[in-house]
C-alpha atoms as a PDB file:
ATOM      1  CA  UNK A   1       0.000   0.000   0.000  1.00  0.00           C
ATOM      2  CA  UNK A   2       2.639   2.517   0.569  1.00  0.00           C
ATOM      3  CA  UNK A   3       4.844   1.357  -2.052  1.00  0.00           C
ATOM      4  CA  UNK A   4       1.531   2.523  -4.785  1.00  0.00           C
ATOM      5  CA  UNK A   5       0.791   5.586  -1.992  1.00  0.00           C
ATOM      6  CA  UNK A   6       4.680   7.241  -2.700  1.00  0.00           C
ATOM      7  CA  UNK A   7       4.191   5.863  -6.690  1.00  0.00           C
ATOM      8  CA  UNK A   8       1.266   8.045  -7.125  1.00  0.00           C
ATOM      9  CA  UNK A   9       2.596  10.851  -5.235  1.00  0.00           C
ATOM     10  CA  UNK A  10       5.815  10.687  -7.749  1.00  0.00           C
ATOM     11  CA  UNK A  11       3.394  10.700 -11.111  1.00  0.00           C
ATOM     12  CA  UNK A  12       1.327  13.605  -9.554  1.00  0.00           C
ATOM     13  CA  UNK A  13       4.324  15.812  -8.887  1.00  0.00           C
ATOM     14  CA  UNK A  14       6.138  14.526 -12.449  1.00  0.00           C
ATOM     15  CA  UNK A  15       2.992  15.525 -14.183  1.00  0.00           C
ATOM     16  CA  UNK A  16       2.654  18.815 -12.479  1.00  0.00           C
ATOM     17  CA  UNK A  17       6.239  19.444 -13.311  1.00  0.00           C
ATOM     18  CA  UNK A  18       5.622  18.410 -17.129  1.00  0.00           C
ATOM     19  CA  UNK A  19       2.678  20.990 -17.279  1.00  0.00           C
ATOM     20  CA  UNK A  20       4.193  24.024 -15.346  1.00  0.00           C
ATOM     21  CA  UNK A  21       7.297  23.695 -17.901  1.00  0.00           C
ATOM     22  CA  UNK A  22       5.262  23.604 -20.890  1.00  0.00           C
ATOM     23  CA  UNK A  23       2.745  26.237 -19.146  1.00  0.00           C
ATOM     24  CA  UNK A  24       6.367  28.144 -18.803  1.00  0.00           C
ATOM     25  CA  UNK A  25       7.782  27.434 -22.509  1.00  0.00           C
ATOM     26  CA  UNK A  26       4.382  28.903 -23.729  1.00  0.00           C
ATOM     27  CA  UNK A  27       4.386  32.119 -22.072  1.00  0.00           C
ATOM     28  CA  UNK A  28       8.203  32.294 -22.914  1.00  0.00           C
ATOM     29  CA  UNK A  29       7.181  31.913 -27.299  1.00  0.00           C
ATOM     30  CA  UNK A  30       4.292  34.135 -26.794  1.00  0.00           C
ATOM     31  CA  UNK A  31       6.017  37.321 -25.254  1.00  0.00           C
ATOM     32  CA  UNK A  32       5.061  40.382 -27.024  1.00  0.00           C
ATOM     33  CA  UNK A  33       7.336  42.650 -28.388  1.00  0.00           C
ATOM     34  CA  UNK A  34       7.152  45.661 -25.538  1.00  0.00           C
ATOM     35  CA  UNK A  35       4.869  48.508 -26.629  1.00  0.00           C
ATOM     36  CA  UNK A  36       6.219  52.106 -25.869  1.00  0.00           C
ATOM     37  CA  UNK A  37       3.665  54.226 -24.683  1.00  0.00           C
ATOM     38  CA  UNK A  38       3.219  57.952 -26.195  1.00  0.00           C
ATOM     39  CA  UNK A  39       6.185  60.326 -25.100  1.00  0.00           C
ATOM     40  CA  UNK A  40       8.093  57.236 -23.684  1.00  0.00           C
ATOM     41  CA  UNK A  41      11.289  57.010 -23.768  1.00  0.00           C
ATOM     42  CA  UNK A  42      13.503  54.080 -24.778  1.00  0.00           C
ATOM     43  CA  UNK A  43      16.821  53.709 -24.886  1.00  0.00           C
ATOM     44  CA  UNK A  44      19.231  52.405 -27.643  1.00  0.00           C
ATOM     45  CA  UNK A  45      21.910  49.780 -27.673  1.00  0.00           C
ATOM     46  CA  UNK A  46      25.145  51.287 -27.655  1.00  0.00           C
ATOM     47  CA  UNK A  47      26.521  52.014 -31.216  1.00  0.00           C
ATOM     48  CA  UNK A  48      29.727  49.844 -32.509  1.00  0.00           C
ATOM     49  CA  UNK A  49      32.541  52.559 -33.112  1.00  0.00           C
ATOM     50  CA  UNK A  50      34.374  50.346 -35.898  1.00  0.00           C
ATOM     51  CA  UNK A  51      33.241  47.726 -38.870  1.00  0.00           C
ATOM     52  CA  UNK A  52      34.772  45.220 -41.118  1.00  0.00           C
ATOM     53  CA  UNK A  53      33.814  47.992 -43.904  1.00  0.00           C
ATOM     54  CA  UNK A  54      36.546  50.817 -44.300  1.00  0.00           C
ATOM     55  CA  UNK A  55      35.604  53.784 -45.810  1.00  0.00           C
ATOM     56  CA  UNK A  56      36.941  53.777 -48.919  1.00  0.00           C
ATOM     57  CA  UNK A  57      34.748  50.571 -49.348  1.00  0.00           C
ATOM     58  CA  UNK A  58      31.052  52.469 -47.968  1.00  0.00           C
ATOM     59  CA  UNK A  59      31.883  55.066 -50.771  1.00  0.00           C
ATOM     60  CA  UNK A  60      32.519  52.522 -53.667  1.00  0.00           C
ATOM     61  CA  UNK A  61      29.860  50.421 -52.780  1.00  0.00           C
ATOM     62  CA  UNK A  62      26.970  53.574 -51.890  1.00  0.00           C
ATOM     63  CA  UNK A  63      23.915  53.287 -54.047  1.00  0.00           C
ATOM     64  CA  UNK A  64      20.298  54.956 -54.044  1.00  0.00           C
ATOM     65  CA  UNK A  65      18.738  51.623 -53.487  1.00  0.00           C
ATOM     66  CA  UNK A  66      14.646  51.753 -53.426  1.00  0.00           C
ATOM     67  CA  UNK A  67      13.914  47.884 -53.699  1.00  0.00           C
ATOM     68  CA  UNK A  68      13.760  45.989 -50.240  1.00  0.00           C
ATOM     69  CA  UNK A  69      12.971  42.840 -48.458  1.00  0.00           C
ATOM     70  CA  UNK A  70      10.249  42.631 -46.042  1.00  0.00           C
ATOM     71  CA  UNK A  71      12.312  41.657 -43.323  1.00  0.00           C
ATOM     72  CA  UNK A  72      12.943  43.592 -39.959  1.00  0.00           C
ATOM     73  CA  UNK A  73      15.543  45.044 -38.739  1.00  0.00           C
ATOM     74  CA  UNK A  74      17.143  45.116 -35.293  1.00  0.00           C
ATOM     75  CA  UNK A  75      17.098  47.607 -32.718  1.00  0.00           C
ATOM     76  CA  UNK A  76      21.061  47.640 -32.700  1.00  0.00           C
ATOM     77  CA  UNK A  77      20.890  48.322 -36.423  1.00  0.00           C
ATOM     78  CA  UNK A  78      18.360  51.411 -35.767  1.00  0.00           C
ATOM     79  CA  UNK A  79      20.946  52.525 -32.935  1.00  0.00           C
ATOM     80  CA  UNK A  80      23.696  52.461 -35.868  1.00  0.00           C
ATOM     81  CA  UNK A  81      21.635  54.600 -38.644  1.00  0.00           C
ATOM     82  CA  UNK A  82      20.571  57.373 -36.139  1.00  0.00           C
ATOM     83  CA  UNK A  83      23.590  57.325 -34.240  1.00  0.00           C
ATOM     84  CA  UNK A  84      25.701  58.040 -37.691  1.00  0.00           C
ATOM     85  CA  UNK A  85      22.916  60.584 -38.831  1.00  0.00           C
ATOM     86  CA  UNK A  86      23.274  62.679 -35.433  1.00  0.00           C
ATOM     87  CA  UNK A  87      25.097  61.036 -32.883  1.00  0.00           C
ATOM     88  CA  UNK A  88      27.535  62.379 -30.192  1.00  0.00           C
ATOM     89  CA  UNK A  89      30.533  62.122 -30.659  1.00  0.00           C
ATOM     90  CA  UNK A  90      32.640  64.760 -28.228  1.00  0.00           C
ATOM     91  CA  UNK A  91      31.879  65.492 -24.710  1.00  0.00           C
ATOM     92  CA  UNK A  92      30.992  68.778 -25.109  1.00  0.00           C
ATOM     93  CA  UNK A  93      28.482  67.817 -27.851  1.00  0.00           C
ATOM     94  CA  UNK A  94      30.121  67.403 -30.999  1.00  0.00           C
ATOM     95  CA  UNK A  95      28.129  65.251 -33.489  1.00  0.00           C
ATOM     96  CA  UNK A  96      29.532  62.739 -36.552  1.00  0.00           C
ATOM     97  CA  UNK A  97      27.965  65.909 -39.092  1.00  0.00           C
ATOM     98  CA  UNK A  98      29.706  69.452 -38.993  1.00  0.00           C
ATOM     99  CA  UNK A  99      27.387  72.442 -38.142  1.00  0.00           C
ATOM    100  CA  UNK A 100      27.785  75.562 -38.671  1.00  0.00           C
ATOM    101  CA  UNK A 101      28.952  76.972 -35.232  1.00  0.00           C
ATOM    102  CA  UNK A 102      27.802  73.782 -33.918  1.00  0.00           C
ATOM    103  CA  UNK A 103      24.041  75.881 -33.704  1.00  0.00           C
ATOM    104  CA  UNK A 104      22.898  71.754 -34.688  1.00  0.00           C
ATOM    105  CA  UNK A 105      19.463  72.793 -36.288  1.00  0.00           C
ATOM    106  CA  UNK A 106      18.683  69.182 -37.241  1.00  0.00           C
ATOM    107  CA  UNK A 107      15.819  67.078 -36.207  1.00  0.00           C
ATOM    108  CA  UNK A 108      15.637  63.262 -36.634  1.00  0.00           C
ATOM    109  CA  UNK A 109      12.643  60.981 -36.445  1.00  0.00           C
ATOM    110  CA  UNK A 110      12.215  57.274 -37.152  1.00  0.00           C
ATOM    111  CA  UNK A 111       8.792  56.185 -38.581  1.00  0.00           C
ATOM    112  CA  UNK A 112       8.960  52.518 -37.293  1.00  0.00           C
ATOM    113  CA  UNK A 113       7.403  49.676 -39.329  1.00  0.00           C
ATOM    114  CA  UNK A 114       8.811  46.660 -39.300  1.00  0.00           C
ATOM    115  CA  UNK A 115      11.502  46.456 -36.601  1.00  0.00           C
ATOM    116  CA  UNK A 116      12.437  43.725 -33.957  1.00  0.00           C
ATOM    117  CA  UNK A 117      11.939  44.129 -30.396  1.00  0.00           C
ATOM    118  CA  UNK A 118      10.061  48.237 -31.519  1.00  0.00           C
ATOM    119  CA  UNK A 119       6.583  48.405 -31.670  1.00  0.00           C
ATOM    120  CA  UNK A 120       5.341  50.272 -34.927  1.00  0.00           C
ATOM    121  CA  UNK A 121       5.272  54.151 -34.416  1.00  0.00           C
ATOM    122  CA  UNK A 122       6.827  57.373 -34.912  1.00  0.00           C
ATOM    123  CA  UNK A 123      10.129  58.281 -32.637  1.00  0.00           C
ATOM    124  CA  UNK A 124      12.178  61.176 -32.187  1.00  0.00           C
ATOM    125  CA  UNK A 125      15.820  60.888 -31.745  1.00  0.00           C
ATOM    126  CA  UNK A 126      17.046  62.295 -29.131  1.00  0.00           C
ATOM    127  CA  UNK A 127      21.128  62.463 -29.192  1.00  0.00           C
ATOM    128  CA  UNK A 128      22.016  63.197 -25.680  1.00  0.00           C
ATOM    129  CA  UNK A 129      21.399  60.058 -23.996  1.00  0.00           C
ATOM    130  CA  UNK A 130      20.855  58.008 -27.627  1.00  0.00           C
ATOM    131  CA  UNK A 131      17.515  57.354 -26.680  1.00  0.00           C
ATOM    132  CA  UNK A 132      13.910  57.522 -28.791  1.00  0.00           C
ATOM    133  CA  UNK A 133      11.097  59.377 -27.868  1.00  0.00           C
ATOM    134  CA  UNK A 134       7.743  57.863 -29.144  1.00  0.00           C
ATOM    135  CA  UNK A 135       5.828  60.867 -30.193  1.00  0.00           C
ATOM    136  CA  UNK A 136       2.575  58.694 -32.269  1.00  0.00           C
ATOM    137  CA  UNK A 137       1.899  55.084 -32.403  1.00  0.00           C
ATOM    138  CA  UNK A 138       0.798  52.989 -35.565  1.00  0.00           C
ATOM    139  CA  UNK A 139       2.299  52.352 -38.770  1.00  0.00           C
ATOM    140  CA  UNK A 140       2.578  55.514 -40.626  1.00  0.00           C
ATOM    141  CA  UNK A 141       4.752  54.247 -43.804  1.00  0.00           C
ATOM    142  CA  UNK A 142       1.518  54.060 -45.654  1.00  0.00           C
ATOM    143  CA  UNK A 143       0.395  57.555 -44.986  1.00  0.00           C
ATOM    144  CA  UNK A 144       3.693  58.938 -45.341  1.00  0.00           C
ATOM    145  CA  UNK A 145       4.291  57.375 -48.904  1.00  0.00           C
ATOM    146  CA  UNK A 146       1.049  59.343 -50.318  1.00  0.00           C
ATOM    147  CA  UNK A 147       2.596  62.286 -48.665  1.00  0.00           C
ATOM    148  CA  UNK A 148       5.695  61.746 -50.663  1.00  0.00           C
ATOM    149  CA  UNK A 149       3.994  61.763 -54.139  1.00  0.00           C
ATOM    150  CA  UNK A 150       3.315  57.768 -53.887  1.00  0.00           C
ATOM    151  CA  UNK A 151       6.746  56.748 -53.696  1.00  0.00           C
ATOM    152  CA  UNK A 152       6.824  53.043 -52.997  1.00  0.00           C
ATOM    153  CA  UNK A 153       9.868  52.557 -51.515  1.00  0.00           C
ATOM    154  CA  UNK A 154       8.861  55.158 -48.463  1.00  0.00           C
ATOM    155  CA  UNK A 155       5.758  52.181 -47.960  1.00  0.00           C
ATOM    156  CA  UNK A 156       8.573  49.548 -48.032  1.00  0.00           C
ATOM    157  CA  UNK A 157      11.453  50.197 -45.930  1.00  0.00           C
ATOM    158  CA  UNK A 158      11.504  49.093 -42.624  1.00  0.00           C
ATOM    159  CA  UNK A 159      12.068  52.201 -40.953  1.00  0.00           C
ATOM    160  CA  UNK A 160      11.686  55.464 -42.235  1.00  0.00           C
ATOM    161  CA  UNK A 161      14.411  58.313 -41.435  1.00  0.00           C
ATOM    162  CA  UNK A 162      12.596  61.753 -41.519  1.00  0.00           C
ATOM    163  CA  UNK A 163      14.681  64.843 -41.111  1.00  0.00           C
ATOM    164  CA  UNK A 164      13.827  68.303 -40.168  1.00  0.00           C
ATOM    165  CA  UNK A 165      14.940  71.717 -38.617  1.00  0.00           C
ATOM    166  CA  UNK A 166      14.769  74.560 -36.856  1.00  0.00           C
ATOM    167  CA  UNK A 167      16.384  76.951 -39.444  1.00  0.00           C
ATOM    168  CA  UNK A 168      16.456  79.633 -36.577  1.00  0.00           C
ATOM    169  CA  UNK A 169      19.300  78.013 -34.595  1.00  0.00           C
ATOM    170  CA  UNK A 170      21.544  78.724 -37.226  1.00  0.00           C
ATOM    171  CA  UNK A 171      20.317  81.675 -38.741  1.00  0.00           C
ATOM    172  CA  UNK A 172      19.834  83.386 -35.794  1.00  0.00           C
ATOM    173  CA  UNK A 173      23.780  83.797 -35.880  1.00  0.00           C
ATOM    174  CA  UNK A 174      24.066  83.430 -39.294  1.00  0.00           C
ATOM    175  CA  UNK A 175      21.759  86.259 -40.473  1.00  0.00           C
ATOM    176  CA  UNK A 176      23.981  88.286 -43.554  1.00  0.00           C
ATOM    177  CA  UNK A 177      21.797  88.249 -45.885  1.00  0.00           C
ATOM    178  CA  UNK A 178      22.741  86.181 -49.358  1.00  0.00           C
ATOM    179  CA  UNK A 179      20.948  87.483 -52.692  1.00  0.00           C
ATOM    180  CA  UNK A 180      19.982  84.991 -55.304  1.00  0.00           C
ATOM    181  CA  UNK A 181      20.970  86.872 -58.451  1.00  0.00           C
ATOM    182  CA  UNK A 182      18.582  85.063 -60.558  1.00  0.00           C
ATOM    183  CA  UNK A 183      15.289  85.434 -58.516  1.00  0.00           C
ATOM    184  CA  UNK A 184      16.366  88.269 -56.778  1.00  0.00           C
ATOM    185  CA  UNK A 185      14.904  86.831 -53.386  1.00  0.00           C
ATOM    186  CA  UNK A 186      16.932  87.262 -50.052  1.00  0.00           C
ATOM    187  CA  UNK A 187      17.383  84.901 -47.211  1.00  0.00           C
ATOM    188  CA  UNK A 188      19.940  84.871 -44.138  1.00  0.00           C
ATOM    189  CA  UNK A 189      22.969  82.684 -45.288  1.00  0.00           C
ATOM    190  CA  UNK A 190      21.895  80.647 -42.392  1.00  0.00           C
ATOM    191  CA  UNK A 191      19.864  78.865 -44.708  1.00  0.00           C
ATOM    192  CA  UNK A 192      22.453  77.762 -46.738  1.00  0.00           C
ATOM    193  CA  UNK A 193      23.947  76.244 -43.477  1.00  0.00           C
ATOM    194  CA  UNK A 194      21.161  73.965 -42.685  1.00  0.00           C
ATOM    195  CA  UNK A 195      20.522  72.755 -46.328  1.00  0.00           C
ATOM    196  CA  UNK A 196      24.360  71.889 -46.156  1.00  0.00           C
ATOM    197  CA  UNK A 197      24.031  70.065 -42.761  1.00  0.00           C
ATOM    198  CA  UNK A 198      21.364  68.054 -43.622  1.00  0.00           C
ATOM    199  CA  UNK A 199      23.368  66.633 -46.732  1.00  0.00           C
ATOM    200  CA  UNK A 200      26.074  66.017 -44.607  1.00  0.00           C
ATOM    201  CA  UNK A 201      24.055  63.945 -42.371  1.00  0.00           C
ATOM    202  CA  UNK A 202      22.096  62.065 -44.942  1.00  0.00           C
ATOM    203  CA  UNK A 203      25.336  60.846 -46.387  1.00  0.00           C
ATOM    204  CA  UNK A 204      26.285  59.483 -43.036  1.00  0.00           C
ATOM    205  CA  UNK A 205      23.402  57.409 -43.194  1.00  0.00           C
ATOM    206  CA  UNK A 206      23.776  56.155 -46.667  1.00  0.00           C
ATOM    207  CA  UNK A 207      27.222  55.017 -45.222  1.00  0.00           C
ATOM    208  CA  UNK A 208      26.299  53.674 -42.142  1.00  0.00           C
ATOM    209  CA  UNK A 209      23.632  51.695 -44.482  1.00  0.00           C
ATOM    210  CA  UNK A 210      26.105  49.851 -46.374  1.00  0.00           C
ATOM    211  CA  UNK A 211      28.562  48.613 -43.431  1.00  0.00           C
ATOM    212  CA  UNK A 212      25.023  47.440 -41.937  1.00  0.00           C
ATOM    213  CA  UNK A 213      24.290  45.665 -45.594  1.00  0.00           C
ATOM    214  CA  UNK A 214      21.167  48.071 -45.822  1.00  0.00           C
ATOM    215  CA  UNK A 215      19.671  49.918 -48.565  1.00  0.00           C
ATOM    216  CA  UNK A 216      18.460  53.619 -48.602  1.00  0.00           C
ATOM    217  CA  UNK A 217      17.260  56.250 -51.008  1.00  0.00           C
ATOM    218  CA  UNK A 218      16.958  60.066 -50.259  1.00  0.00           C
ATOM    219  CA  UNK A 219      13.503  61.115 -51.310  1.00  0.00           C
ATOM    220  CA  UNK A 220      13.030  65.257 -51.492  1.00  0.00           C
ATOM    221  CA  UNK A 221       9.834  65.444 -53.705  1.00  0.00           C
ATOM    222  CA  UNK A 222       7.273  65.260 -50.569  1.00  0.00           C
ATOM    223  CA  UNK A 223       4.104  67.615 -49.486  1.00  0.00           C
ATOM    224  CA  UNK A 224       5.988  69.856 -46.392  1.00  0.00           C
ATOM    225  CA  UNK A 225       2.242  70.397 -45.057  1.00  0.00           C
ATOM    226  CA  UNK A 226       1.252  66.590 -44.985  1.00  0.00           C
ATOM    227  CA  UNK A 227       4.569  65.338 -43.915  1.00  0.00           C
ATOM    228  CA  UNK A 228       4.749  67.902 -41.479  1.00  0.00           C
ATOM    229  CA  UNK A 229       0.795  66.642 -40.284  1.00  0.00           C
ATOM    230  CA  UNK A 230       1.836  62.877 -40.453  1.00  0.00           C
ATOM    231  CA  UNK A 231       5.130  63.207 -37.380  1.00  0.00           C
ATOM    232  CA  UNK A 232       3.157  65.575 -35.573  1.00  0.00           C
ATOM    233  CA  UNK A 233       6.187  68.384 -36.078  1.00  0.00           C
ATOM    234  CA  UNK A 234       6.204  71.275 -33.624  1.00  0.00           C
ATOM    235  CA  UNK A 235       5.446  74.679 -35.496  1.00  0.00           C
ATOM    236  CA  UNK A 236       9.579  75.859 -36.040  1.00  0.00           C
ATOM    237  CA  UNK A 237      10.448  72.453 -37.375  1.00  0.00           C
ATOM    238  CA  UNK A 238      10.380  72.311 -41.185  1.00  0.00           C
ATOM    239  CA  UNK A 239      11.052  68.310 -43.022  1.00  0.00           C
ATOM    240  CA  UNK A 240      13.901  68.635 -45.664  1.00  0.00           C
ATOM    241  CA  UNK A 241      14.723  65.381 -46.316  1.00  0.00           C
ATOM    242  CA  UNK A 242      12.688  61.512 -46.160  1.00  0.00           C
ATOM    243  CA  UNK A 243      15.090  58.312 -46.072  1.00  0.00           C
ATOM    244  CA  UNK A 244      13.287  54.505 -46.251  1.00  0.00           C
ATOM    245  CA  UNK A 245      15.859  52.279 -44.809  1.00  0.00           C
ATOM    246  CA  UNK A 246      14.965  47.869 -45.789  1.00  0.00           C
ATOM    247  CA  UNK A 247      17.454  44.954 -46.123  1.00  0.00           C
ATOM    248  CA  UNK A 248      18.388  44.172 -49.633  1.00  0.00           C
END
């Protein structure tokens, strides 16, 4: 009798065990990916300071590429792009783009679609610290394609970089004014500042994009209202430039 007594009590606790690991292995498959909550902040894996890929290399293999798989990518990979676009890179605030007088008027968001461990959304980067600020949730690639004249590959990247800025931080020291000798218009050479600093940035990013194996494409035919509308930009921020970011 006590012989089947301590039997039983063995196949009870073996089956119990059985079911709380598989109880256990289900919850562990069916995790959700975290979702970031509006004005959240998260922050971003540290960004690798050297590649396999020297430079001379990222500028013979840099292409406008607007074709890409539908396959995510990583948060480390997201880290890289937005850390080359704007990072820090000197203690007292130097970034990996020249500004004029360091007055930084750049803006960077991240229209999130189809990355791992992100929930879809719209972030703004925030440099000091490396960390994202979730300023809208949903996937807004769709929405921000139409608003870039239907071009497909802003629907099809995985992430979207969208940059802006605050042409006031530069031209507020910058304020000589340049005359276009052709239109005769007149604008503070600030301007021309900011329009340089954003190509310097965007260039970074095509770079970054091919040590990472990544394709990108810089769109500039876009509706400023909608665009402006879609990332829910403050009032002083003005988009310049739209860069879909996919594996190829």
């Amino acid at each position: 009798m006590k012989r089947r007594l301590t039997a039983l009590v063995i196949g009870v606790a073996i089956i119990s065990g059985i079911g709380f690991a598989i109880f256990a292995s289900q919850n562990e498959r069916e995790e959700p990916i975290p979702v970031a909550e509006h004005n959240a902040e998260i922050k971003l894996p540290e960004p690798v300071k050297d590649s396999d890929t020297s430079i001379e290399e990222a500028l013979l293999e840099r292409r406008s590429i607007r074709r890409y798989k539908d396959d995510p990518l990583t948060l480390a990979e997201v880290s890289q792009l937005l850390w080359a676009a704007q990072g820090i890179t000197a203690h007292w605030g130097g970034r990996t783009a020249p500004s004029a007088g360091a007055t930084y008027p750049l803006e960077v968001y991240v229209v999130v679609g189809n990355v791992c461990d992100l929930s879809e959304g719209i972030y703004k980067y925030k440099p000091h610290g490396h960390k994202l600020e979730m300023v809208a949730e949903g996937d807004k690639r769709a929405e921000l394609c139409d608003a870039a004249l239907g071009q497909r590959c802003v629907r099809d990247g995985a992430i979207v970089i969208v940059f802006s800025a605050v042409y006031e931080r530069t031209t507020g020291r910058y304020k000589t004014p340049v005359r276009d000798e052709r239109t005769g218009a007149s604008y503070p050479r600030g301007v021309r500042y900011v329009h340089m600093e954003v190509g310097h940035a965007a260039q970074n990013v095509y770079l970054e994009a091919v040590s990472l194996n990544l394709g990108t494409v810089v769109v500039g035919a876009f509706s400023d209202g909608e665009v402006k509308k879609i990332i829910n930009m403050p009032e002083e921020e003005r988009p310049l430039y739209i860069m879909p970011v996919g594996r190829v």
